[in-house]
N, C-alpha and C. Protein backbone atom coordinates (compact mmCIF):
# COMPACT_ATOMS: atom_id res chain seq x y z
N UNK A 1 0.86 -1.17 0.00
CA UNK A 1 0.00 0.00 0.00
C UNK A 1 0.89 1.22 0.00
N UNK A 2 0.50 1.85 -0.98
CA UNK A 2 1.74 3.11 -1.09
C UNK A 2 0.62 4.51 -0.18
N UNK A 3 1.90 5.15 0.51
CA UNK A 3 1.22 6.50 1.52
C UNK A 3 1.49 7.27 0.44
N UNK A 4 0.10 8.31 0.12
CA UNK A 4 0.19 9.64 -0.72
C UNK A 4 0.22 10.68 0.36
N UNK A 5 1.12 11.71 0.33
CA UNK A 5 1.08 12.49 0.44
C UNK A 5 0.87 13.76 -0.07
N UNK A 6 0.14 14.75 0.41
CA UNK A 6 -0.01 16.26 -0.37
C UNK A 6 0.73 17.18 -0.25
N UNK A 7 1.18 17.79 -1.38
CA UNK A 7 1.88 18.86 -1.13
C UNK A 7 1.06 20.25 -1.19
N UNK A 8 1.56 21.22 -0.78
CA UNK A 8 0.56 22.15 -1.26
C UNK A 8 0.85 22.86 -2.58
N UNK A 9 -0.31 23.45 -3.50
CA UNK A 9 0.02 24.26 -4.56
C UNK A 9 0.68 24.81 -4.42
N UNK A 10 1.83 25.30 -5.66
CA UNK A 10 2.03 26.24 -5.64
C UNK A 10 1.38 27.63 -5.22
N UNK A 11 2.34 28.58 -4.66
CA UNK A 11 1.55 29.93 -4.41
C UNK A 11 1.15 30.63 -6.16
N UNK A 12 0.39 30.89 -6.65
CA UNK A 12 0.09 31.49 -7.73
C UNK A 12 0.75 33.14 -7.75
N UNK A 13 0.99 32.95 -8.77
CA UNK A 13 1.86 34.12 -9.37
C UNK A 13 1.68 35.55 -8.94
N UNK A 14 2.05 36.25 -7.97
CA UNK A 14 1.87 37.68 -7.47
C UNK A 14 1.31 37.63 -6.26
N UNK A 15 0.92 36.05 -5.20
CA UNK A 15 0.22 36.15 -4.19
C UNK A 15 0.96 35.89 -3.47
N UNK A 16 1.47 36.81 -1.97
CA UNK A 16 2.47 36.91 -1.43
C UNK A 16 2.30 35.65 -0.35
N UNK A 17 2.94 34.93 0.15
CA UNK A 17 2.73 33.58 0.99
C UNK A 17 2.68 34.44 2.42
N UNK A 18 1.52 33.78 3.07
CA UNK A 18 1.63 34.33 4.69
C UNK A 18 2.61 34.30 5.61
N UNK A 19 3.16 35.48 6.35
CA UNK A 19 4.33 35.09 7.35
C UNK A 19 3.96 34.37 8.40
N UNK A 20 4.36 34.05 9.79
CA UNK A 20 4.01 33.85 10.83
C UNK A 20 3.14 34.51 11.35
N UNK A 21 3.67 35.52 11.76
CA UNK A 21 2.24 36.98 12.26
C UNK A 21 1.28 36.99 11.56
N UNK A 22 1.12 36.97 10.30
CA UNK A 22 -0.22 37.42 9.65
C UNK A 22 -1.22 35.63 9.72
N UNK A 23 -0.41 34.63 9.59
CA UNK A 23 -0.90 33.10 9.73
C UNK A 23 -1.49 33.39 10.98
N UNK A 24 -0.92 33.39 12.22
CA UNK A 24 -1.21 33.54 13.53
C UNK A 24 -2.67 34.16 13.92
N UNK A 25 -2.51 35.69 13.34
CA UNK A 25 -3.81 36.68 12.79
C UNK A 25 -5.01 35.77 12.93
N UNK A 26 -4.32 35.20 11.12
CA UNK A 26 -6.00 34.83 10.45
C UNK A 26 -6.42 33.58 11.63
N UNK A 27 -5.61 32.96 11.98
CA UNK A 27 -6.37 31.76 12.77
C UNK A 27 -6.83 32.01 13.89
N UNK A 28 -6.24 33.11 14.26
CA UNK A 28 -6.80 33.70 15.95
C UNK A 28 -7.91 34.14 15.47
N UNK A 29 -8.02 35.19 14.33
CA UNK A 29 -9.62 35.43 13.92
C UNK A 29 -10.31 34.58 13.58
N UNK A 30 -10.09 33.54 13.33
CA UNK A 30 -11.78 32.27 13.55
C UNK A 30 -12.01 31.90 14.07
N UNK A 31 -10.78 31.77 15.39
CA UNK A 31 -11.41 31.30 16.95
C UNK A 31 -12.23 32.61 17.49
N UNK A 32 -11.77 33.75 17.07
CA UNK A 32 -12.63 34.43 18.06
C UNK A 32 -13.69 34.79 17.79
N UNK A 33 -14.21 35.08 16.26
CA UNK A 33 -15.32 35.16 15.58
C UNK A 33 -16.37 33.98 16.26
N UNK A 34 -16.01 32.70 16.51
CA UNK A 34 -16.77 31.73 16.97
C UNK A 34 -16.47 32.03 18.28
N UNK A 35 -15.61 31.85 19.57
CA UNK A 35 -15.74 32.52 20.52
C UNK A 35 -16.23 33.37 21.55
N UNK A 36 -16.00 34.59 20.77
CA UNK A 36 -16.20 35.94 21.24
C UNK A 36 -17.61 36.17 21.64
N UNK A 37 -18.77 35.66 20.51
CA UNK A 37 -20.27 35.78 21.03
C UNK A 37 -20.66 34.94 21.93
N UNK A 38 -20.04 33.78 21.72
CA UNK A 38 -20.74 32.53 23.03
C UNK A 38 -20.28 33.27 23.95
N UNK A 39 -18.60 33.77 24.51
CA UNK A 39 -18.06 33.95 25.57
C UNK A 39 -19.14 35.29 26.11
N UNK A 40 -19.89 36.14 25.49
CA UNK A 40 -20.64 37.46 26.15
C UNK A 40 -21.73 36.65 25.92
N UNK A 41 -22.48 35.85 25.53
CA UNK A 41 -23.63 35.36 25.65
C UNK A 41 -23.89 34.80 27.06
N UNK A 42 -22.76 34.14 27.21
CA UNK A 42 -22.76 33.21 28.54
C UNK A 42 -22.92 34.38 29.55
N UNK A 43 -21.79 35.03 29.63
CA UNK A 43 -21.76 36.19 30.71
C UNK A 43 -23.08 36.74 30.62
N UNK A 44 -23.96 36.91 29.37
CA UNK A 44 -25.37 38.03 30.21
C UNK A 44 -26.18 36.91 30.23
N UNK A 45 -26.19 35.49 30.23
CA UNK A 45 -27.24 34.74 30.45
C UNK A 45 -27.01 34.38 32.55
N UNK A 46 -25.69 34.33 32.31
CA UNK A 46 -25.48 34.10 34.26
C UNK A 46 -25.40 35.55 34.39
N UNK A 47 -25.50 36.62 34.13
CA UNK A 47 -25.90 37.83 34.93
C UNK A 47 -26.56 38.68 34.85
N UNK A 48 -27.77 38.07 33.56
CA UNK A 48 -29.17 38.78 33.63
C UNK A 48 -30.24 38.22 32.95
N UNK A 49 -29.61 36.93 33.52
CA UNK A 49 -30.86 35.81 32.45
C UNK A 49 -31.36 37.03 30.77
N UNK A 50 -30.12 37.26 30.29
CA UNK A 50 -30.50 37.43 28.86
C UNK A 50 -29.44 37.60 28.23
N UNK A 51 -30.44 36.73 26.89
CA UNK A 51 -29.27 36.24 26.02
C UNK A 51 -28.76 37.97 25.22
N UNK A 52 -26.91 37.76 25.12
CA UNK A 52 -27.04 38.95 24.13
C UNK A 52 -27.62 39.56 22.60
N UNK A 53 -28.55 38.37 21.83
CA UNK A 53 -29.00 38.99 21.09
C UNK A 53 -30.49 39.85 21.68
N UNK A 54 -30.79 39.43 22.61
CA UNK A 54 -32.02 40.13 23.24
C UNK A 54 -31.27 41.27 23.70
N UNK A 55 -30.01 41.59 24.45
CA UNK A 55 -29.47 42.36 24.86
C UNK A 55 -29.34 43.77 23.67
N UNK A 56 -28.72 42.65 22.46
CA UNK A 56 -28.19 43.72 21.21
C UNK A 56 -30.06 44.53 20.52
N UNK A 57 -30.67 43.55 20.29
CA UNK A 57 -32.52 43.80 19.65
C UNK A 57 -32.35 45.13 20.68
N UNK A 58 -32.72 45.36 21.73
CA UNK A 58 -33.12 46.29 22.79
C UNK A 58 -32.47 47.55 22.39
N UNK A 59 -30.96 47.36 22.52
CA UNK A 59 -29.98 48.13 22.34
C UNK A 59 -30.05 48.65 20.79
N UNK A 60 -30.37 48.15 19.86
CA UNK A 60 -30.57 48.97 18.29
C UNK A 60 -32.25 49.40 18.67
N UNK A 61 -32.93 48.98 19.27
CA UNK A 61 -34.11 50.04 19.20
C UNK A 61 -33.96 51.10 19.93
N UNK A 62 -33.26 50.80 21.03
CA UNK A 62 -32.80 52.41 22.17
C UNK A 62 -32.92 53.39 21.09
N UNK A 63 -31.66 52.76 20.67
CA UNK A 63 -30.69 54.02 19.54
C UNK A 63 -31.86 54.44 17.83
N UNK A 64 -32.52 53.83 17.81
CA UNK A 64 -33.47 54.04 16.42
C UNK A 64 -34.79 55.32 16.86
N UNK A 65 -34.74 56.05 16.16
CA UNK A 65 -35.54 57.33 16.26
C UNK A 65 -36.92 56.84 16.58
N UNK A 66 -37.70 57.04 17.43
CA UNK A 66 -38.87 56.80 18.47
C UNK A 66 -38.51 55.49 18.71
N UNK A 67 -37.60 55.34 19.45
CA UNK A 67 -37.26 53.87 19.31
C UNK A 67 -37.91 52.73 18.94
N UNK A 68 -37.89 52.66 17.24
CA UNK A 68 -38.78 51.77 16.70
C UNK A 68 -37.74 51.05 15.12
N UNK A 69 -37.76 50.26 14.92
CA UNK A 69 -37.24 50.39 13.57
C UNK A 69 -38.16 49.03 12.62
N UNK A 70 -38.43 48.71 11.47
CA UNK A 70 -39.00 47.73 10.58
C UNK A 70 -38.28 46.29 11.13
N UNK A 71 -38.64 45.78 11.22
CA UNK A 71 -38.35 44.34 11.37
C UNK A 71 -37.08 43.62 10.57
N UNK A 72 -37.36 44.34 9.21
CA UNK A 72 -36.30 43.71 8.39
C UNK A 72 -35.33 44.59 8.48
N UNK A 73 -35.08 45.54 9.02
CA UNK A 73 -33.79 46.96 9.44
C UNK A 73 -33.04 46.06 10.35
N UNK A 74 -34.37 46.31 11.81
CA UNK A 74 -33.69 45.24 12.75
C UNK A 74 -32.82 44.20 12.90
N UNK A 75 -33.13 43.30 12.13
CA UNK A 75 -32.56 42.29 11.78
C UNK A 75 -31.69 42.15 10.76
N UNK A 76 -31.59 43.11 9.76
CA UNK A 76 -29.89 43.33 9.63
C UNK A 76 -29.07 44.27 10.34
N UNK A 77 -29.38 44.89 11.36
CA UNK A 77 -28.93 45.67 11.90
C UNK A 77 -28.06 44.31 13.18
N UNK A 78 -28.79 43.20 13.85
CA UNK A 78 -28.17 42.46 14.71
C UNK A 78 -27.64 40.83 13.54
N UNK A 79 -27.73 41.37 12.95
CA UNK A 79 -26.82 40.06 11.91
C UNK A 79 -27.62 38.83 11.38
N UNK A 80 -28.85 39.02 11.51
CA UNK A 80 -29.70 37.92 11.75
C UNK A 80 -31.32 37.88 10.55
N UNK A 81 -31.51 36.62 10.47
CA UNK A 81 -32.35 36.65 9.45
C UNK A 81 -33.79 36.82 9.59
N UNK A 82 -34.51 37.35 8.91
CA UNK A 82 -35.73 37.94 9.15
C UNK A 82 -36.79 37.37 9.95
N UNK A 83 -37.07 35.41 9.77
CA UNK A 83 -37.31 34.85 10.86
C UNK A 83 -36.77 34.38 12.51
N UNK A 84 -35.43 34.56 11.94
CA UNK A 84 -34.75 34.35 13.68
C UNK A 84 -35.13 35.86 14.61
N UNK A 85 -34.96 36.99 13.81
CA UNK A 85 -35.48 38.28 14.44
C UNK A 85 -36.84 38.18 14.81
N UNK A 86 -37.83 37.20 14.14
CA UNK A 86 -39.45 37.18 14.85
C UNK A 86 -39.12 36.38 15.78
N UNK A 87 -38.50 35.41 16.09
CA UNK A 87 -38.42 34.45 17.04
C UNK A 87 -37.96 35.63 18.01
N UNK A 88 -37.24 35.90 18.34
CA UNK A 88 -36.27 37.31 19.27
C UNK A 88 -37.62 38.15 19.46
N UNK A 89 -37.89 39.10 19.13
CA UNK A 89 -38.99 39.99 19.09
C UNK A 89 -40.36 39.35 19.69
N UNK A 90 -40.27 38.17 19.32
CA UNK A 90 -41.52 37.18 20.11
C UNK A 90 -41.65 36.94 21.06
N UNK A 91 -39.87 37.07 21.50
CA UNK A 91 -40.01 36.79 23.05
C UNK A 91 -39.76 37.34 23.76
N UNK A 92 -39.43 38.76 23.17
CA UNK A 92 -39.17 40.21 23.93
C UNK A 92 -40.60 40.78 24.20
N UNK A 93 -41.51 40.19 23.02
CA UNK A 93 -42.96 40.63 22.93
C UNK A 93 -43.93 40.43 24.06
N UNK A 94 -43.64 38.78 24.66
CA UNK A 94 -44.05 38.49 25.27
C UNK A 94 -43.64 38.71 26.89
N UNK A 95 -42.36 38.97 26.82
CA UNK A 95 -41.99 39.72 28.13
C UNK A 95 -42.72 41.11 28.29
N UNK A 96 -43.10 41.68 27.54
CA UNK A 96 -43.52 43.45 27.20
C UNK A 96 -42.40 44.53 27.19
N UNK A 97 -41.37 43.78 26.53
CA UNK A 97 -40.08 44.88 26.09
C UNK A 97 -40.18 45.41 24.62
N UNK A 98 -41.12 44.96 24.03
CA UNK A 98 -40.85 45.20 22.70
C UNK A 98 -42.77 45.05 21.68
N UNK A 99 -42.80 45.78 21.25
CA UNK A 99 -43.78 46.02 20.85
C UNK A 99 -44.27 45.56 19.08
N UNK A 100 -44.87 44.81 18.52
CA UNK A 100 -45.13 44.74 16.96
C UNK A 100 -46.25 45.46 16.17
N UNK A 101 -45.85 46.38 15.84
CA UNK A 101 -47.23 47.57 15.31
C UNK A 101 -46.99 47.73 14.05
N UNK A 102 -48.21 47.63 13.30
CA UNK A 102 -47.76 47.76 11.85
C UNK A 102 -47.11 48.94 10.82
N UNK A 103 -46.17 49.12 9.90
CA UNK A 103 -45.60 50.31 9.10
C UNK A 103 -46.89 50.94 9.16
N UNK A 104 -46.57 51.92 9.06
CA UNK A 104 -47.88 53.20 8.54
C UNK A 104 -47.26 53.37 7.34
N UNK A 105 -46.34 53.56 6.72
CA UNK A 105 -45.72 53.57 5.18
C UNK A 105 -46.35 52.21 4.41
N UNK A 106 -46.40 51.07 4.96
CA UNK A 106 -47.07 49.92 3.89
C UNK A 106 -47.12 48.77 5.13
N UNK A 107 -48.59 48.58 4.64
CA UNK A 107 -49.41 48.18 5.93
C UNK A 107 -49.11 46.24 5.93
N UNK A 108 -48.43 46.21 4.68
CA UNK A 108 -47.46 44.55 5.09
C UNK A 108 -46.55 44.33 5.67
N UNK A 109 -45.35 45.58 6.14
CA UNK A 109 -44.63 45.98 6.93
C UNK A 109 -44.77 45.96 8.96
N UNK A 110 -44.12 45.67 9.24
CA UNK A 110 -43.96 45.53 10.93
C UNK A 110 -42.94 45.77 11.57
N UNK A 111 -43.19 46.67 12.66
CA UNK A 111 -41.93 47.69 12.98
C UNK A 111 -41.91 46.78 14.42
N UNK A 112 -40.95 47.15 14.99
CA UNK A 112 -40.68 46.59 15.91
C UNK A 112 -40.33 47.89 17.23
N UNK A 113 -41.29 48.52 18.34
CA UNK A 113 -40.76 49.64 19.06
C UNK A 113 -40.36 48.98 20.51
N UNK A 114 -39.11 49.66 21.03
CA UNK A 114 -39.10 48.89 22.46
C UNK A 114 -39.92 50.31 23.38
N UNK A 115 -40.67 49.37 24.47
CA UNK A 115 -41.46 50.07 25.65
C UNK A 115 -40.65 50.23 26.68
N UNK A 116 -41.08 51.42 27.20
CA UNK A 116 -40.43 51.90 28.13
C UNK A 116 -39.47 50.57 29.11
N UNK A 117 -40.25 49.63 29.59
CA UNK A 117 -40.00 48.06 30.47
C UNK A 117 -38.94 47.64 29.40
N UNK A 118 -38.80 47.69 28.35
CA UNK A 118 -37.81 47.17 27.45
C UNK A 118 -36.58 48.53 27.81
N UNK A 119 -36.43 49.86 27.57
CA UNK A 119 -35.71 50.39 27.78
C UNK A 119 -35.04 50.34 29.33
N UNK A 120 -36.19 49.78 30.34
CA UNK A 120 -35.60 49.52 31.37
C UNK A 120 -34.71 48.79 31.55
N UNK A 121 -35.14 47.70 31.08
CA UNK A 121 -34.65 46.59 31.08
C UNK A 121 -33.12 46.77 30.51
N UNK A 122 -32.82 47.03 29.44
CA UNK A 122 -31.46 47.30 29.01
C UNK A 122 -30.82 48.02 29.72
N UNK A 123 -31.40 49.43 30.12
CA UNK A 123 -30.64 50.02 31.39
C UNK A 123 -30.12 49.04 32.38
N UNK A 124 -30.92 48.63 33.07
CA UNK A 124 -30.46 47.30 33.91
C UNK A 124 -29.64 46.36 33.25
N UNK A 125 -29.03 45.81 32.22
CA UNK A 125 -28.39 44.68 31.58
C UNK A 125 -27.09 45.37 31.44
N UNK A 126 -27.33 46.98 31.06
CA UNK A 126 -25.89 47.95 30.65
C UNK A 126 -24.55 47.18 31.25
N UNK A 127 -24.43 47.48 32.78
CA UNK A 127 -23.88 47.48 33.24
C UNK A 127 -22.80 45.78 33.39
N UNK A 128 -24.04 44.54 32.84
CA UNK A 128 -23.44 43.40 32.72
C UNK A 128 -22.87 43.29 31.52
N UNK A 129 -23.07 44.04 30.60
CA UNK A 129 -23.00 43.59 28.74
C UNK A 129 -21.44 44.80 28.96
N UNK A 130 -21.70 45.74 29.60
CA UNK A 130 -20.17 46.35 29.21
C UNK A 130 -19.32 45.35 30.04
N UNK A 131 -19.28 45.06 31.45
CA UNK A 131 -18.37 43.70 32.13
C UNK A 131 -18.00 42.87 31.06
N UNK A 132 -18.77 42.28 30.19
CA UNK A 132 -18.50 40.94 29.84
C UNK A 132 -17.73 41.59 28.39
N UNK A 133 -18.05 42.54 28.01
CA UNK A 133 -17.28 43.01 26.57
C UNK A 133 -15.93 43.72 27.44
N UNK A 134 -15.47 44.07 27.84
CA UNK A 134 -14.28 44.20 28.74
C UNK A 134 -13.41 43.22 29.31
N UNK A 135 -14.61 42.58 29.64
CA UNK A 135 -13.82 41.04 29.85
C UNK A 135 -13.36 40.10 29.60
N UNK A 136 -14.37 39.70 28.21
CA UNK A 136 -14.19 38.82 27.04
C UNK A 136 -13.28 39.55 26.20
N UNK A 137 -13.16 40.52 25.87
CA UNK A 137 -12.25 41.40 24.32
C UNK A 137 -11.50 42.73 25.44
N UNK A 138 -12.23 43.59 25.16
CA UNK A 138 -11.18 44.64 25.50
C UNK A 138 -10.20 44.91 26.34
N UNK A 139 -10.16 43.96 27.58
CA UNK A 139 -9.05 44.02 28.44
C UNK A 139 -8.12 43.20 27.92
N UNK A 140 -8.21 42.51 26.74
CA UNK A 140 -6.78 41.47 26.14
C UNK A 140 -6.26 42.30 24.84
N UNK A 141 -6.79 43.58 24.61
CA UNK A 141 -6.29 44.58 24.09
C UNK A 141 -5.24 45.50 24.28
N UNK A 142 -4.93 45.60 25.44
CA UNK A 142 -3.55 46.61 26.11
C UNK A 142 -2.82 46.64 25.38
N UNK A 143 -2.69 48.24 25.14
CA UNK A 143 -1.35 48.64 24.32
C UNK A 143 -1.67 48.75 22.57
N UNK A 144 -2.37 48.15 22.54
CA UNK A 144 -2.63 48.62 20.66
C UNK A 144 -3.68 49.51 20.66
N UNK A 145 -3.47 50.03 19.59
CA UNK A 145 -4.06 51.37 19.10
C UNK A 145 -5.21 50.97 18.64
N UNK A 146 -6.59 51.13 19.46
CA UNK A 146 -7.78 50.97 19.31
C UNK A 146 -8.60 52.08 17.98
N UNK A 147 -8.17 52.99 17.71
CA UNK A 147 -8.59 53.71 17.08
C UNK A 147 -8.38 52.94 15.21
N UNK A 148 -7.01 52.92 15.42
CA UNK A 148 -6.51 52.07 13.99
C UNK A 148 -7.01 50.68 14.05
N UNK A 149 -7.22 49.88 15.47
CA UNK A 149 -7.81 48.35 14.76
C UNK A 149 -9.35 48.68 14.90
N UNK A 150 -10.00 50.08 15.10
CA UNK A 150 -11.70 49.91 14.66
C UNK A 150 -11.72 50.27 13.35
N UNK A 151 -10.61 50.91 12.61
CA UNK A 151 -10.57 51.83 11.64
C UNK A 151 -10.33 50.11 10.34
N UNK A 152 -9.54 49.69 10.66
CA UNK A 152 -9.11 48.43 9.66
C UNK A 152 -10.04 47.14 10.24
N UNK A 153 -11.06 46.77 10.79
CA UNK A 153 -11.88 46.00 11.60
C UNK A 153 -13.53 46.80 10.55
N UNK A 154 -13.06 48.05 10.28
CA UNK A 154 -14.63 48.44 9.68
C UNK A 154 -14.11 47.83 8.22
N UNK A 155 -12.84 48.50 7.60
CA UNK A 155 -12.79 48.09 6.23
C UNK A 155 -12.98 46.80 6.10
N UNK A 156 -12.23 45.98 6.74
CA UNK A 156 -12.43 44.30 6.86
C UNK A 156 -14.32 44.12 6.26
N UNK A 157 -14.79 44.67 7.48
CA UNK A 157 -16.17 44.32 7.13
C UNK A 157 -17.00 45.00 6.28
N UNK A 158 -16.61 45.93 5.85
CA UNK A 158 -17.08 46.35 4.10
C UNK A 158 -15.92 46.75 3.84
């Protein structure tokens, strides 16, 4: 039985081969991409029985003018697809943080407003969701220039 082994392709013509540091980079960025949300999910589920996408839903309606925004805004606004955002909203709905009233612009449309008990509510969570983003990410930051990795962290993502 003969062992095959693989080699890898050649690098194609003008594509510079990764050093150490930049290898290191990319692989640390897929652990933390997968990471990073469980690790703050966990933290606001043990310190405010809520999950952070309920945390984040709340937090983009704060910030949305009468704090209300369309359903389908919403939900690209927290990364998420138009039915996982009804599931979320359903159960913010049913707590009474979050309200489903129809567009007045086109009456097939459904906005999503948080109620006052919903703005409370995030007030109250503030204080666990900044802990755990400090805790999980920004305190393993020391010393680099936060301004330049939000600045190359936005281009990355458009």
């Amino acid at each position: 039985m003969s062992v095959v082994t693989s080699q890898p392709s050649p690098t194609p013509e003008g594509v510079q081969p990764l050093n150490p540091d930049e290898e290191a980079v990319v692989r640390s960025l897929n652990r933390v991409i997968y990471a990073l949300p469980r690790a703050i999910d966990a933290d606001m589920v043990r310190a405010q029985r809520l999950p952070a996408i309920e945390y984040l839903t709340l937090m983009h309606l704060s910030e949305a003018p009468e704090r209300r925004l369309r359903m389908s805004e919403l939900a690209a606004a927290c990364e998420m697809s138009l039915s996982g955002m009804s599931r979320v909203v359903q159960k913010l709905e049913s707590q009474g943080y979050v309200q489903r009233v129809r567009c007045e612009e086109d009456a097939r449309g459904w906005n999503a407003v948080l109620t006052d008990a919903g703005f409370a509510r995030l007030e109250q969570a503030w204080p666990a969701h900044l802990a755990a983003v400090r805790r999980n990410f920004l305190d393993h930051l020391a010393g680099i220039d936060l301004k330049k990795l939000a600045a190359a962290l936005q281009n990355v993502a458009t």
